[in-house]
Protein backbone atom coordinates (compact mmCIF):
# COMPACT_ATOMS: atom_id res chain seq x y z
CA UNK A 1 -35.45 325.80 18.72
CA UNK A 2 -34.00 322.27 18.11
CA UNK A 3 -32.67 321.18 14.93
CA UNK A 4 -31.81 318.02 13.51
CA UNK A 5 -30.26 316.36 10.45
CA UNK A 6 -32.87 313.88 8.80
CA UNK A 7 -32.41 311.69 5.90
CA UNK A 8 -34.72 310.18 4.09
CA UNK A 9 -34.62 307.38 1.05
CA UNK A 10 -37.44 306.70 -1.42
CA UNK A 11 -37.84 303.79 -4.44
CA UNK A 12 -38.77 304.21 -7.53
CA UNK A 13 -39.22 301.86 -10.88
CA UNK A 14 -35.91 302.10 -12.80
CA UNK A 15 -35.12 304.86 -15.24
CA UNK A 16 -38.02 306.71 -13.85
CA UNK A 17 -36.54 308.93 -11.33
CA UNK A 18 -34.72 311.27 -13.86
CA UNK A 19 -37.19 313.23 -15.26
CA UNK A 20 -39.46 312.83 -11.62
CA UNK A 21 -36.58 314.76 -9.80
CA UNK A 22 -37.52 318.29 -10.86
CA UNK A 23 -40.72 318.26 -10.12
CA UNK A 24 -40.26 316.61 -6.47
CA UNK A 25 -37.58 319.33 -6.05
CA UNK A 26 -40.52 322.27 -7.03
CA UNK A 27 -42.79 320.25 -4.44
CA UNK A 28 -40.02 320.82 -1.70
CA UNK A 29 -39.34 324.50 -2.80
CA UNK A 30 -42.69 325.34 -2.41
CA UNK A 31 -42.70 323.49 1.11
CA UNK A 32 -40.38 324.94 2.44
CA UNK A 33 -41.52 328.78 1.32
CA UNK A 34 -45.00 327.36 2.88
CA UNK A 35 -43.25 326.83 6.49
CA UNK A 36 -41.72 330.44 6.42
CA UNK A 37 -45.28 331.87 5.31
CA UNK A 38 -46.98 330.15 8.23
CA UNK A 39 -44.33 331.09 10.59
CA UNK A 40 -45.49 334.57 9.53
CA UNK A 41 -49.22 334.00 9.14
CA UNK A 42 -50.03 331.90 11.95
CA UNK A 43 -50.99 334.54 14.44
CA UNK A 44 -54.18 335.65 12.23
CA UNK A 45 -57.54 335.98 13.82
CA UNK A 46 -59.32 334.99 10.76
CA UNK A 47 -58.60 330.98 10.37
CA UNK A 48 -60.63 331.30 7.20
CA UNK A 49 -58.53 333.81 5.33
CA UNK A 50 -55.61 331.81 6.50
CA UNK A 51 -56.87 328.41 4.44
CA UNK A 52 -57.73 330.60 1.47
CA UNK A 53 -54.79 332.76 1.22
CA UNK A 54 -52.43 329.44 1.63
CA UNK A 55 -53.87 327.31 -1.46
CA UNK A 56 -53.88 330.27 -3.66
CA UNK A 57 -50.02 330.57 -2.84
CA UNK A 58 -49.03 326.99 -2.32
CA UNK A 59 -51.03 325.22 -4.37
CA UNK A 60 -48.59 321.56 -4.30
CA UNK A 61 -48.43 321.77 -0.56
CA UNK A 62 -51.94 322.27 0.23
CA UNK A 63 -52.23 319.18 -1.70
CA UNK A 64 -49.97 317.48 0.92
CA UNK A 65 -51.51 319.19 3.71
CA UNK A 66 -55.16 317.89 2.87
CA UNK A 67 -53.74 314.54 3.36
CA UNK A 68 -52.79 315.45 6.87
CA UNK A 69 -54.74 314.42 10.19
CA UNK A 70 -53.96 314.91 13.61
CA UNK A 71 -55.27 313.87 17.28
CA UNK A 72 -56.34 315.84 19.69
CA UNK A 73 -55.50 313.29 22.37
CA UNK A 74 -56.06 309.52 23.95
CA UNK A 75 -58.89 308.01 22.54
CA UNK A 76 -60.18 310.91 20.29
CA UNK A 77 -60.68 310.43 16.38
CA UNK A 78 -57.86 311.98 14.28
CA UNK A 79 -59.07 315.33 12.79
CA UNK A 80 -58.43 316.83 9.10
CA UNK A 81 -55.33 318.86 9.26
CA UNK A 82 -56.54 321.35 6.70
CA UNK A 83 -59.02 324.29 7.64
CA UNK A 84 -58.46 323.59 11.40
CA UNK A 85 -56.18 325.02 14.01
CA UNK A 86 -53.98 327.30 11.79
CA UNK A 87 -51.76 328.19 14.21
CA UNK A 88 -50.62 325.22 15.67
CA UNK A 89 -51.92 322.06 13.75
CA UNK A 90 -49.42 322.55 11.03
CA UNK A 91 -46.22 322.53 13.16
CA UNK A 92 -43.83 319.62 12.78
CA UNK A 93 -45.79 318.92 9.21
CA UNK A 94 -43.96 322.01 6.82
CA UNK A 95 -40.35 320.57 7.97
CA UNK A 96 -39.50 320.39 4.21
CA UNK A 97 -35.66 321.53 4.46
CA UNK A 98 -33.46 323.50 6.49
CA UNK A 99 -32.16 325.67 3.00
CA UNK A 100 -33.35 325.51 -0.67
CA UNK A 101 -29.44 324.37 -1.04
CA UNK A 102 -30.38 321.62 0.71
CA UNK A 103 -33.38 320.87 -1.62
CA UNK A 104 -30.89 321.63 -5.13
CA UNK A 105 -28.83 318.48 -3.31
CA UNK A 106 -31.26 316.14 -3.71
CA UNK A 107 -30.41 313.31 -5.99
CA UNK A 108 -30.96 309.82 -6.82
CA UNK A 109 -28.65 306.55 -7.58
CA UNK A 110 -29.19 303.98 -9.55
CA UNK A 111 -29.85 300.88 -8.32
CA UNK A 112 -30.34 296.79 -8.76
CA UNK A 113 -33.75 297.45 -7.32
CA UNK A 114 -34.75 300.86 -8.78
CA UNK A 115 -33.80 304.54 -8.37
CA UNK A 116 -33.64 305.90 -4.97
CA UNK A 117 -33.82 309.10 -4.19
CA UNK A 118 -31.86 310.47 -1.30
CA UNK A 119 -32.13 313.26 0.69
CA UNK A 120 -31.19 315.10 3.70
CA UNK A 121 -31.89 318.40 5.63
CA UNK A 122 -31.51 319.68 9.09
CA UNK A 123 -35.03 320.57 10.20
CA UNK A 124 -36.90 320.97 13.44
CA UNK A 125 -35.94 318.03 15.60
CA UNK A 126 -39.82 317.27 16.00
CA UNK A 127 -40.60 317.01 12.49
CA UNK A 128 -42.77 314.09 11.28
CA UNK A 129 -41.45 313.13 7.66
CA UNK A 130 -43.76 309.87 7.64
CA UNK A 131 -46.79 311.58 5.70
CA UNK A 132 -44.17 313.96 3.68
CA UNK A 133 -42.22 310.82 2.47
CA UNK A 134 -46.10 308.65 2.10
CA UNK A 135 -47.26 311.62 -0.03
CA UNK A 136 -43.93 311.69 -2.29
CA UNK A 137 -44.20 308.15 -3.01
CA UNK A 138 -48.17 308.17 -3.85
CA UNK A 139 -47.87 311.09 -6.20
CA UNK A 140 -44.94 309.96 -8.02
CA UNK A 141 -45.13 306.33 -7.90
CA UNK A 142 -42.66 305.07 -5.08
CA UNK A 143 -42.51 301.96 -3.94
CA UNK A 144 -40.74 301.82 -0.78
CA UNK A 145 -39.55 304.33 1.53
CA UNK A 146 -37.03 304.84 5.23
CA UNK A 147 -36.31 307.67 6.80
CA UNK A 148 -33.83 308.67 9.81
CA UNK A 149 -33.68 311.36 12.25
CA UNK A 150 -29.59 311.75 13.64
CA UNK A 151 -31.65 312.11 17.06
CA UNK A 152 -32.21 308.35 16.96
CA UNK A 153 -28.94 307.70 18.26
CA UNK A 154 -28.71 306.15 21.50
CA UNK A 155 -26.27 306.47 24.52
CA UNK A 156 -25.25 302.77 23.49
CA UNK A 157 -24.61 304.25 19.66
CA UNK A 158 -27.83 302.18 18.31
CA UNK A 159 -30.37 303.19 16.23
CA UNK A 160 -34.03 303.07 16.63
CA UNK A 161 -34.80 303.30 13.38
CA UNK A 162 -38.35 305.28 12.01
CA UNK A 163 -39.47 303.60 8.62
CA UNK A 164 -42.70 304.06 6.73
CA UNK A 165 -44.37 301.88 4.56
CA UNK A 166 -40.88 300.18 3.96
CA UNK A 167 -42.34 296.49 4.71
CA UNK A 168 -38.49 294.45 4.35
CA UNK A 169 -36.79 297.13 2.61
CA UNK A 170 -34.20 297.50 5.61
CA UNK A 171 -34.18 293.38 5.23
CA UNK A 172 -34.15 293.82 1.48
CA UNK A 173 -31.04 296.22 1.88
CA UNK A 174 -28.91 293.87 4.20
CA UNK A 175 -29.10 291.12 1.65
CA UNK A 176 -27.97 293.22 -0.85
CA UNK A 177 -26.03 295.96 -0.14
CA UNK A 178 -24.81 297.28 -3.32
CA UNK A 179 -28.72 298.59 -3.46
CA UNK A 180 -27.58 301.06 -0.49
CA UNK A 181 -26.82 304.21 -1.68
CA UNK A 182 -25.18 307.00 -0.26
CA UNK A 183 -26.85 309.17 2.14
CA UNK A 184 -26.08 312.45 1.39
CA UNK A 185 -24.00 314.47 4.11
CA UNK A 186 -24.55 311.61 6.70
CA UNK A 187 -22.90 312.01 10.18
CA UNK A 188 -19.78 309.48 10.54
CA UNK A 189 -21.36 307.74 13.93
CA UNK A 190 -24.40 306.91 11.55
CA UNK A 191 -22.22 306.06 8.96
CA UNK A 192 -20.09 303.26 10.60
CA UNK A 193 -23.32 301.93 12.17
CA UNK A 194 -24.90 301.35 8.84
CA UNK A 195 -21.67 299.93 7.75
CA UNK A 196 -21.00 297.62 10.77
CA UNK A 197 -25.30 296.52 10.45
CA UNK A 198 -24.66 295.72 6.71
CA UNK A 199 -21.69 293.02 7.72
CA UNK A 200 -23.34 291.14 9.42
């Protein structure tokens, strides 16, 4: 199975990310002890006992997951996520971290702007962080939000970048790049691509 490291960076009002941090660490925790039980679980016959048994043990994530929709195909109506296909409707959407090391990692830097939090994890390469990151910054009062898969780099070393709900933060950042922080365990070809983007 393919893996692949994604980071992700989310705004929040400043001096408000402090005492937020625990509690979106508990959220990921749980997420990512949801993925392993539906890994196991997913085979069930009974799609009914598989809904009930996974809000009584993941109560945060089902949360998350009731947020969720996803299309059958071309031209048909996107369908609830939650109480539907069990086995495979949740794949790509329980991608919370590679390692609960990875979660204990996540931190924050303070910024002209706000507090960002910052995070990375290697997770499976097909994993769709766009409603993750949306729900984060709903629920705890986010304001902006970006988020990179390594996999976005190009033969030609560009970047195709995947943002959500971001409106100009990448233009924000570029003005001011003392607002960038740090990503966390970031490859160096990613790195110096940032870096080069920010000087000019």
């Amino acid at each position: 199975m393919g893996e692949a490291t994604y980071y992700m960076r989310i705004r929040f009002p400043k001096g408000t990310l402090k005492k937020k941090l625990p509690e979106i660490q508990n959220f990921f925790k749980e997420g990512l002890k949801a993925g392993d039980w539906w890994q196991k679980n997913r085979g069930r016959e009974d799609g009914a006992s598989f809904w009930t048994d996974f809000e009584k043990e993941f109560p945060m994530v089902t949360e998350y997951v009731k947020t969720l929709e996803s299309s059958k195909g071309v031209n048909q109506r996107p369908q609830p996520v939650w109480g539907n296909d069990h086995n495979n409707g949740l794949a790509g959407n329980l991608d919370f971290a590679g390692y609960e090391s990875d979660i204990e990692q996540m931190g924050y830097e303070k910024t002209p702007h706000g507090d960002e939090l910052i995070y990375s994890s290697m997770v499976w390469h097909f994993a769709e962080w766009g409603p993750l990151i949306d729900f984060v910054q709903k629920k705890w009062g986010g304001s902006k939000s970006a988020w990179q898969s390594e996999e976005c780099m190009n033969e030609n070393g560009s970047c195709y970048p995947s943002l959500e709900n971001h409106e100009n933060i990448v233009e924000d950042l570029l003005k001011h790049p003392e607002s960038l922080p740090p990503l966390i365990g970031i490859n160096k070809d990613l790195d110096e691509l940032i870096s080069e983007t920010l000087k000019k």
